[in-house]
Protein backbone atom coordinates (compact mmCIF):
# COMPACT_ATOMS: atom_id res chain seq x y z
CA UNK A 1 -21.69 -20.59 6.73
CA UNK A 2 -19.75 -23.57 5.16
CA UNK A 3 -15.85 -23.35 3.72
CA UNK A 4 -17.41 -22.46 0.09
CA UNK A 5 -19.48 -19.81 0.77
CA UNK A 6 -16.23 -18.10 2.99
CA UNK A 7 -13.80 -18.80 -0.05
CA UNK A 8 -16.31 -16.76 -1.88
CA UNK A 9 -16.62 -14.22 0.95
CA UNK A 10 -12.56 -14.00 0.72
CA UNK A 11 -12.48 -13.93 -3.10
CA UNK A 12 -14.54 -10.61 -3.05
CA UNK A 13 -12.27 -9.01 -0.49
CA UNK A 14 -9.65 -9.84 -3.20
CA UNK A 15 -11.26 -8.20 -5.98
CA UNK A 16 -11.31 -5.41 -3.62
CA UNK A 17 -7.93 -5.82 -2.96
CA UNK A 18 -6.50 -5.73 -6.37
CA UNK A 19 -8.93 -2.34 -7.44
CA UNK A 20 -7.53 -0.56 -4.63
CA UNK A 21 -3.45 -1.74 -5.35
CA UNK A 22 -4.31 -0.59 -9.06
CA UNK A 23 -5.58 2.69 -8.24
CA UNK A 24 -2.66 2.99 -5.11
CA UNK A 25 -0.22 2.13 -7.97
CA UNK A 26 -1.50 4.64 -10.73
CA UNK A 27 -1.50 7.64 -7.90
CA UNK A 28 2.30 6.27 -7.35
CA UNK A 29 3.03 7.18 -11.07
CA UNK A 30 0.92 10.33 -10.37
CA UNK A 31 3.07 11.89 -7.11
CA UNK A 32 6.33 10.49 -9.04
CA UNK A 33 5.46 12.80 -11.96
CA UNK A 34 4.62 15.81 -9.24
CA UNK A 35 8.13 15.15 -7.17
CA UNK A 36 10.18 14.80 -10.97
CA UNK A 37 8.21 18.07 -11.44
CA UNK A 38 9.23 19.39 -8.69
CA UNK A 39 13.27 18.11 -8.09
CA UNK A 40 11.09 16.01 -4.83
CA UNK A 41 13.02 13.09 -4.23
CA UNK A 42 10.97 9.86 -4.90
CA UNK A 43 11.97 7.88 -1.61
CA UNK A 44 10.92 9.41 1.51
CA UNK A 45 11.75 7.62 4.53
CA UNK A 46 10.06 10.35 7.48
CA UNK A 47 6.61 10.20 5.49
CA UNK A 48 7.11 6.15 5.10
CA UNK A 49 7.49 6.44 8.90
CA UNK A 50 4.62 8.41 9.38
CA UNK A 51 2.02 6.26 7.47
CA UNK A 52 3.51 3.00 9.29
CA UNK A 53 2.74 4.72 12.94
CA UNK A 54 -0.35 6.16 12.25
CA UNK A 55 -1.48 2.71 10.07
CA UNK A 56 -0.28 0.46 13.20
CA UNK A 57 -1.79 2.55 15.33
CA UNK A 58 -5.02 1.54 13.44
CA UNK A 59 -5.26 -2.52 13.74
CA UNK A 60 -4.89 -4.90 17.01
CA UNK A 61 -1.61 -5.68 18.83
CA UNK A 62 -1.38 -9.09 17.12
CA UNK A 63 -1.65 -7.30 13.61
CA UNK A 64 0.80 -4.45 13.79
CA UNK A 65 3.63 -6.58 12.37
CA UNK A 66 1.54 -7.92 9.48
CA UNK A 67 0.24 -4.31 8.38
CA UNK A 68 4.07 -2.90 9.24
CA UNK A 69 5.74 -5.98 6.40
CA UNK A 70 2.63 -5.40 4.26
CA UNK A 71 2.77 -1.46 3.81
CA UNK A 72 6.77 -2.09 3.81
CA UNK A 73 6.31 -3.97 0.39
CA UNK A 74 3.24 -1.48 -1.13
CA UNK A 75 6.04 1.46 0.10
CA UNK A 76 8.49 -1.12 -2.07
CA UNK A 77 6.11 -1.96 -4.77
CA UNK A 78 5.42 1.80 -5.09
CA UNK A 79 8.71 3.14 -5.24
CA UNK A 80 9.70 0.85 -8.00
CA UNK A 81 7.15 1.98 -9.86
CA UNK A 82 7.26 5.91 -9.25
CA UNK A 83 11.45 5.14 -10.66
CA UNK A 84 10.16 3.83 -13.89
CA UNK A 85 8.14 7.27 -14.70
């Protein structure tokens, strides 16, 4: 496999990337709506907790770090968004 045909093999993982961040993002708005509904406050920090040990729990030693900082900014990304609902 040469450096072209892995750029393309990376590009697709982005494209898979971005469908699942949209459809993370729209079921956001979707729970915000539910917890407005329902007086819920939006952040969370015991369930945030919970998805970070069972997630880390999930990848190799050297990744735990990288999945903990990336699921910190989705939790980030996602709060922002369920406060503008």
């Amino acid at each position: 496999m040469d450096l072209n045909e892995l750029r393309l093999e990376i590009d697709k993982i982005d494209e898979q990337l971005i469908k699942l961040f949209e459809e993370r993002m729209e079921t956001s708005k979707r729970v915000a709506k539910f917890k407005k509904l329902h007086n819920i406050p939006i952040f969370d920090p015991k369930r945030e907790l919970e998805i970070l040990t069972n997630l880390t729990a999930k990848v190799k030693k050297e990744r735990k770090a990288a999945v903990k900082a990336l699921y910190m900014l989705l939790f980030e990304l996602s709060r922002s968004e369920q406060e503008n609902v």
